[in-house]
C-alpha atoms as a PDB file:
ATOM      1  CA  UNK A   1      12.431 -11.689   8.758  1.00  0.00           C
ATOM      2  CA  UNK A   2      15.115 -14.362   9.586  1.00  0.00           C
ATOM      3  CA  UNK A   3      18.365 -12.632  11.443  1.00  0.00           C
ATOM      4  CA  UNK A   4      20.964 -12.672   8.685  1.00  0.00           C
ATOM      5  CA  UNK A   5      23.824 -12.650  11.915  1.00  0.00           C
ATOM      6  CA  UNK A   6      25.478 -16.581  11.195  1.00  0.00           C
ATOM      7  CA  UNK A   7      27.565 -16.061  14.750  1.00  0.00           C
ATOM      8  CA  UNK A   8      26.597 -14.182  17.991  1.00  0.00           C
ATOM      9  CA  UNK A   9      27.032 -10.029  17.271  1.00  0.00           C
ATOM     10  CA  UNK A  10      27.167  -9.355  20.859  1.00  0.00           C
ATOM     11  CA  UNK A  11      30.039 -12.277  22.162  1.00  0.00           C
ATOM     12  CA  UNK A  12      30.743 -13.479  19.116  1.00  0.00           C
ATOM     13  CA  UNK A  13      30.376 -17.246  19.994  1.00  0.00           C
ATOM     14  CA  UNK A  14      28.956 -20.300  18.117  1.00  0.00           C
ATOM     15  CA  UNK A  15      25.602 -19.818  14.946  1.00  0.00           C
ATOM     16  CA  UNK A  16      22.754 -18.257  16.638  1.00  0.00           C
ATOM     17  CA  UNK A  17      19.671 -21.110  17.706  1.00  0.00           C
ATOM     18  CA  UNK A  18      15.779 -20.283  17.964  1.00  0.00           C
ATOM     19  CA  UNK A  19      15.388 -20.300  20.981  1.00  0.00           C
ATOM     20  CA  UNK A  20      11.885 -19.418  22.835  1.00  0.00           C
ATOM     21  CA  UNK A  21      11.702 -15.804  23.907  1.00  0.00           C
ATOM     22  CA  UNK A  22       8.810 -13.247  24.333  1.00  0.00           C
ATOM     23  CA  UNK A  23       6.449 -16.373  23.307  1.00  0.00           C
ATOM     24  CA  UNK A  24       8.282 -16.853  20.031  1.00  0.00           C
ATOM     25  CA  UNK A  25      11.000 -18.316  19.024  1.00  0.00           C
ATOM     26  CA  UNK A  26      13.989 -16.194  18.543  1.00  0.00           C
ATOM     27  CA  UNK A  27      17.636 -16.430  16.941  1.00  0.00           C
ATOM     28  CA  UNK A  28      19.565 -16.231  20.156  1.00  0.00           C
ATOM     29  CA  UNK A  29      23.290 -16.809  21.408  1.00  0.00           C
ATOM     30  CA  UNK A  30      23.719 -20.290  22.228  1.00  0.00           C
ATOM     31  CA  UNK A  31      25.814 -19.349  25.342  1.00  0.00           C
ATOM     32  CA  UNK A  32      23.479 -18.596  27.733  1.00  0.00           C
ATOM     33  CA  UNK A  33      25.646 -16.643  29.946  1.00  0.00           C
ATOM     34  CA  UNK A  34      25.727 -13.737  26.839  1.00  0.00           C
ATOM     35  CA  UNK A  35      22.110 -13.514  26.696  1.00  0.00           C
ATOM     36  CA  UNK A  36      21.583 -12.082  23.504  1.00  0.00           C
ATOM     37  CA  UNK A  37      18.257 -11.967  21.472  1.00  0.00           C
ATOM     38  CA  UNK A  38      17.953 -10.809  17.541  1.00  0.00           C
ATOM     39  CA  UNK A  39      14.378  -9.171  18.386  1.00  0.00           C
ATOM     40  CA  UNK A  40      13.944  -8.065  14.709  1.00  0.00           C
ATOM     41  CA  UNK A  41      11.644  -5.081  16.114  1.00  0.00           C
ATOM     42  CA  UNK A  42      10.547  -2.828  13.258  1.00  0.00           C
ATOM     43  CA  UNK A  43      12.401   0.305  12.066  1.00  0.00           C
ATOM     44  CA  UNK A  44      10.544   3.376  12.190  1.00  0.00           C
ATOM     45  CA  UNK A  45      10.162   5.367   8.604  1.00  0.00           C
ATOM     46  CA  UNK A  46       8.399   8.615   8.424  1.00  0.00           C
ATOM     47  CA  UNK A  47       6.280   9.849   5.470  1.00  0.00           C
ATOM     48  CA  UNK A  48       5.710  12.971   3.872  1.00  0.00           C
ATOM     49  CA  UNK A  49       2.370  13.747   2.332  1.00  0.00           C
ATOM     50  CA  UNK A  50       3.683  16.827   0.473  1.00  0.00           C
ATOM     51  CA  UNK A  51       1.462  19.789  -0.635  1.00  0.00           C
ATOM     52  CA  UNK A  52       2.369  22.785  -2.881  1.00  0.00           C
ATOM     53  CA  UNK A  53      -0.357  24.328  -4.898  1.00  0.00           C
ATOM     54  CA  UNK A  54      -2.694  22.242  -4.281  1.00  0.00           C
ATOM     55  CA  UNK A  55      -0.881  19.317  -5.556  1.00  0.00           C
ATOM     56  CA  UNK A  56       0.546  16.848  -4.222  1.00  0.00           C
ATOM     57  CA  UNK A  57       4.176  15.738  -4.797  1.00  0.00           C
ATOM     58  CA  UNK A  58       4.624  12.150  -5.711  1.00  0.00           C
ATOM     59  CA  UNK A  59       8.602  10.598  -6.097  1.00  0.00           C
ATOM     60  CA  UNK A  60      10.098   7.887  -7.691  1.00  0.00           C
ATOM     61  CA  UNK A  61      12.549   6.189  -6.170  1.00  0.00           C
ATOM     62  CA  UNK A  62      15.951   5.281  -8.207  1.00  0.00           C
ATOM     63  CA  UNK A  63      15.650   1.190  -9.435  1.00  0.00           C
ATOM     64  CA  UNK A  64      11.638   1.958  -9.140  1.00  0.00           C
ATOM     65  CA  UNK A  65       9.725   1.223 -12.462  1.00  0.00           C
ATOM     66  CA  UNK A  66       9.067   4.341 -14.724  1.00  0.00           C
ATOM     67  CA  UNK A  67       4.857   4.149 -13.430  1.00  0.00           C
ATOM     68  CA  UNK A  68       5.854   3.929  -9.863  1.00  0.00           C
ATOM     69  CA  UNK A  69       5.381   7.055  -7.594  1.00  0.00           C
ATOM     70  CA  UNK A  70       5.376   7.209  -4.092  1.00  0.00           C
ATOM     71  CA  UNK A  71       5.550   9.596  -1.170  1.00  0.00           C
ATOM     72  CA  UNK A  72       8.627  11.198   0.092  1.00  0.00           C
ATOM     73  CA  UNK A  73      10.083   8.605   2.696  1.00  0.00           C
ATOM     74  CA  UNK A  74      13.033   8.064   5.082  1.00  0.00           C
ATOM     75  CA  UNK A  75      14.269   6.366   8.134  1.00  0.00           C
ATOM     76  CA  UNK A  76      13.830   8.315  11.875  1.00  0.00           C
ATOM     77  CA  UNK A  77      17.413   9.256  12.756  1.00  0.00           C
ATOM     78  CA  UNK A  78      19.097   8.953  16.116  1.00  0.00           C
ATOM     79  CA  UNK A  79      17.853  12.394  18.115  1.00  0.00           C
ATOM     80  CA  UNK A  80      15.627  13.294  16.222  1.00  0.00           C
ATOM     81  CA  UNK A  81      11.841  13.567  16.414  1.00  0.00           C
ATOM     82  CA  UNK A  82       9.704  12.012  13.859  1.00  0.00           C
ATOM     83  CA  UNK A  83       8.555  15.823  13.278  1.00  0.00           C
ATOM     84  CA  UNK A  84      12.120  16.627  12.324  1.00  0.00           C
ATOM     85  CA  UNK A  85      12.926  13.650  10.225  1.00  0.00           C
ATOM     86  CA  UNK A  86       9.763  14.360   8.346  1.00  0.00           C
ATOM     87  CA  UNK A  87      10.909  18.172   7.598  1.00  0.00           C
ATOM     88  CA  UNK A  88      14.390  16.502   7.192  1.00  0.00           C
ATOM     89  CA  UNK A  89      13.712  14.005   4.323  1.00  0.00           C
ATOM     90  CA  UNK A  90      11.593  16.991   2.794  1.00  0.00           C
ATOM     91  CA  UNK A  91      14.327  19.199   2.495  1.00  0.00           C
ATOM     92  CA  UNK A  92      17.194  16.531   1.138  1.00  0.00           C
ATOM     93  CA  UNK A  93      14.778  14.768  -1.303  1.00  0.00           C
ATOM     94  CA  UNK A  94      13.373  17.647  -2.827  1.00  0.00           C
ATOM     95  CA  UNK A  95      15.600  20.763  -1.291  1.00  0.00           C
ATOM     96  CA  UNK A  96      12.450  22.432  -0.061  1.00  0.00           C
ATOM     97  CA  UNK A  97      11.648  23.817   3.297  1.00  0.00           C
ATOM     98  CA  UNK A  98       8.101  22.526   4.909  1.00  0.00           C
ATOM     99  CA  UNK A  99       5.380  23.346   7.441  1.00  0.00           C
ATOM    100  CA  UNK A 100       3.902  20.333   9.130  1.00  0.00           C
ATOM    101  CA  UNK A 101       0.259  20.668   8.929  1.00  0.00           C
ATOM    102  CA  UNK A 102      -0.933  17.604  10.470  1.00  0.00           C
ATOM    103  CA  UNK A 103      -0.033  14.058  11.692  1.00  0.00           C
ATOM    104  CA  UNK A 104      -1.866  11.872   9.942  1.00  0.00           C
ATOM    105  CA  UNK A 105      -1.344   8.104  11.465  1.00  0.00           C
ATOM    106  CA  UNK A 106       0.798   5.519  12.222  1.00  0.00           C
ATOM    107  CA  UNK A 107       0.684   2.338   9.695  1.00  0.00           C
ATOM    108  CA  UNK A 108       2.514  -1.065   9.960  1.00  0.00           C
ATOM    109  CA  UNK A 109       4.508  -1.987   6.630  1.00  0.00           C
ATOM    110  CA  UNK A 110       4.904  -5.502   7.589  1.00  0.00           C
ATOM    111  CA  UNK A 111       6.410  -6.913   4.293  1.00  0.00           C
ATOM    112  CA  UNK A 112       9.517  -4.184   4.900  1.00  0.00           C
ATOM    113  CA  UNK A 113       9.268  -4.761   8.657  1.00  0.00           C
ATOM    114  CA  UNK A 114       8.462  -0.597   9.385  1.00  0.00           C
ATOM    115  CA  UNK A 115       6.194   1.069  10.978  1.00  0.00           C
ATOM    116  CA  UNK A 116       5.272   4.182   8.681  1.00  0.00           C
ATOM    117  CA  UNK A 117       4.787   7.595  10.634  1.00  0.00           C
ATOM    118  CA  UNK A 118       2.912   9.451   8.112  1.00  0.00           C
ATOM    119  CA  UNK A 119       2.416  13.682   8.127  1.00  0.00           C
ATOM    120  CA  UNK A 120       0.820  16.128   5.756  1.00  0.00           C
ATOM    121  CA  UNK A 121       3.741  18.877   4.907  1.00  0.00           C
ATOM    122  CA  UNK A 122       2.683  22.136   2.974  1.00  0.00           C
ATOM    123  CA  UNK A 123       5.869  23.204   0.948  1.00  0.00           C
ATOM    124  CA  UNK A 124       7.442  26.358   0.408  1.00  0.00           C
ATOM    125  CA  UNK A 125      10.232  27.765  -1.598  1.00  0.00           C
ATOM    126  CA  UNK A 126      10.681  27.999  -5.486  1.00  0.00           C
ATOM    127  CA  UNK A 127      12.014  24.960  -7.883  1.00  0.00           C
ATOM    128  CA  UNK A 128      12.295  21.615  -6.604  1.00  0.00           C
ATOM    129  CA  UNK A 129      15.452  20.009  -6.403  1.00  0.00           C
ATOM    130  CA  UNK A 130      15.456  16.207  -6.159  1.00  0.00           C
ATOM    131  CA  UNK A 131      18.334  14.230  -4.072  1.00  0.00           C
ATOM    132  CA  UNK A 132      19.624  12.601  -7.355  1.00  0.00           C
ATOM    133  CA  UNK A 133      21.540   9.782  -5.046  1.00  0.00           C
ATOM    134  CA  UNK A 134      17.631   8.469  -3.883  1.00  0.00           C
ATOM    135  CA  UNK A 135      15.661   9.877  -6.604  1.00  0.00           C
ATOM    136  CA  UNK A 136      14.634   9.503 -10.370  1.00  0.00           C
ATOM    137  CA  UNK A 137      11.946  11.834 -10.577  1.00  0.00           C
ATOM    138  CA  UNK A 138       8.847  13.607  -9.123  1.00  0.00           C
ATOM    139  CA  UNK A 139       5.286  15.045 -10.415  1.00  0.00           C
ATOM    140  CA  UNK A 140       2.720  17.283  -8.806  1.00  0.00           C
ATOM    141  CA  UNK A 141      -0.866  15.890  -8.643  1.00  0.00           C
ATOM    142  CA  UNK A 142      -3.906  17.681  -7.983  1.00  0.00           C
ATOM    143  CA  UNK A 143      -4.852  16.592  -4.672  1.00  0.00           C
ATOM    144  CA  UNK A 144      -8.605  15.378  -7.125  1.00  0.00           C
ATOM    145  CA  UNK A 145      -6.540  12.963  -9.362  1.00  0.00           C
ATOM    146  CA  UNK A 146      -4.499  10.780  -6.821  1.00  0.00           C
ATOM    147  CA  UNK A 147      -4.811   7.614  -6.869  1.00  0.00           C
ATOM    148  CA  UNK A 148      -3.400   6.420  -3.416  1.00  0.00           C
ATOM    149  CA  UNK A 149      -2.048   2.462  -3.462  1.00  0.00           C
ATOM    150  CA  UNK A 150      -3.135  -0.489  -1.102  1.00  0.00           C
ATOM    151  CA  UNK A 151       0.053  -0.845   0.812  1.00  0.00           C
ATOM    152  CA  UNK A 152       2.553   0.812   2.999  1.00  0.00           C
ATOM    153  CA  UNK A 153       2.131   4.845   2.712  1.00  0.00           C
ATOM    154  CA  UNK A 154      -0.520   4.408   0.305  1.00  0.00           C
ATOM    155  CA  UNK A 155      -3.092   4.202   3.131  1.00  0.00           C
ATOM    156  CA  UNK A 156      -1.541   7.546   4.674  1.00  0.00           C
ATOM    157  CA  UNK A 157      -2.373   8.915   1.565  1.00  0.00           C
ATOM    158  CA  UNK A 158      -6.195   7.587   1.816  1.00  0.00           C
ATOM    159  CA  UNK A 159      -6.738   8.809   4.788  1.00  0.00           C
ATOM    160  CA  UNK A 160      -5.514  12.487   4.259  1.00  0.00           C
ATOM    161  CA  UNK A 161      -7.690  12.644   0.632  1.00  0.00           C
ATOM    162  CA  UNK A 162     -10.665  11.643   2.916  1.00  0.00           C
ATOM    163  CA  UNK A 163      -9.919  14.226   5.175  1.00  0.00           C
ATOM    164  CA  UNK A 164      -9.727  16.632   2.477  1.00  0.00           C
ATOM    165  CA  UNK A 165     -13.393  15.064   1.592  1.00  0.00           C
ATOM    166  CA  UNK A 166     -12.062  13.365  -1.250  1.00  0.00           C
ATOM    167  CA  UNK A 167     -13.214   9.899  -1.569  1.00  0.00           C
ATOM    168  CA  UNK A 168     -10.484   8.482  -4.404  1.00  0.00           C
ATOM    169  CA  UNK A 169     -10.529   4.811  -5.919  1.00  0.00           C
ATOM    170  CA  UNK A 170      -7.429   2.848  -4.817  1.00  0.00           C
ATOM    171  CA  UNK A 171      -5.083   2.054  -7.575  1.00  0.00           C
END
């Protein structure tokens, strides 16, 4: 992903160069007493593979088509563990308090630039309540009929039907 900074963020000088750094090149300030770097490191995003009667609960995001479901998602906060940003985005997305059960791996979302934290949660608590400012809709699958997806958290979701000893078809 190409820095969308047009002027140093750090001194504010002159449009940012590549420049070589770390065996790549990188935008950089062209002053080289500033020093700066646009690394362009990935953001962390945790994942919530959430369970509640032996369903799981699949989202869709707002702007997402009608067919599109996903897993409950959201970026790792300042101070907080990816534990408690998992819990977190469970509780604001679909106003329900979770237990983690399980991590279940860490996957690299390269087209989005993430790296995906991904953790089985077992719900609790009564009607869901979906963050209407991120959210569309949601639907509870039984964990036999998912269908996990070929990118981002759709491997997470592979991977915890298999440990289950489910062996699902990919979308």
């Amino acid at each position: 992903m190409k820095s969308t900074y047009r002027h140093c963020p750090h001194c504010g000088a002159g449009p940012l160069i590549d420049a070589p750094h770390g065996g790549l090149n990188r935008r950089s300030c062209a002053d080289p007493a500033c020093g700066f770097v646009f690394w362009d490191n990935p953001t962390p995003v945790v994942a919530a593979i959430v369970e509640r009667n032996d369903n799981v609960v699949l989202v869709r995001s707002l702007g997402w088509p009608e067919s599109w479901f996903g897993l409950v998602t959201g970026f790792l906060e300042r101070g907080e563990t990816p534990e408690e940003a998992a819990l977190r985005e469970v509780k604001e997305e679909l106003g329900l308090d979770g237990e983690l059960r399980q991590l279940i791996g860490v996957y690299a979302f390269r087209r989005m630039n993430q790296v995906i934290i991904a953790y089985h949660v077992e719900a609790h608590g009564g009607e869901i309540v979906l963050d209407e400012t991120e959210l569309a809709a949601h639907k509870e699958v039984p964990l036999a009929k998912v269908r996990p997806w070929r990118a981002g958290t759709g491997h997470a979701l592979m991977a915890f039907l298999q440990s289950r000893g489910l062996s699902p078809a990919y979308l």
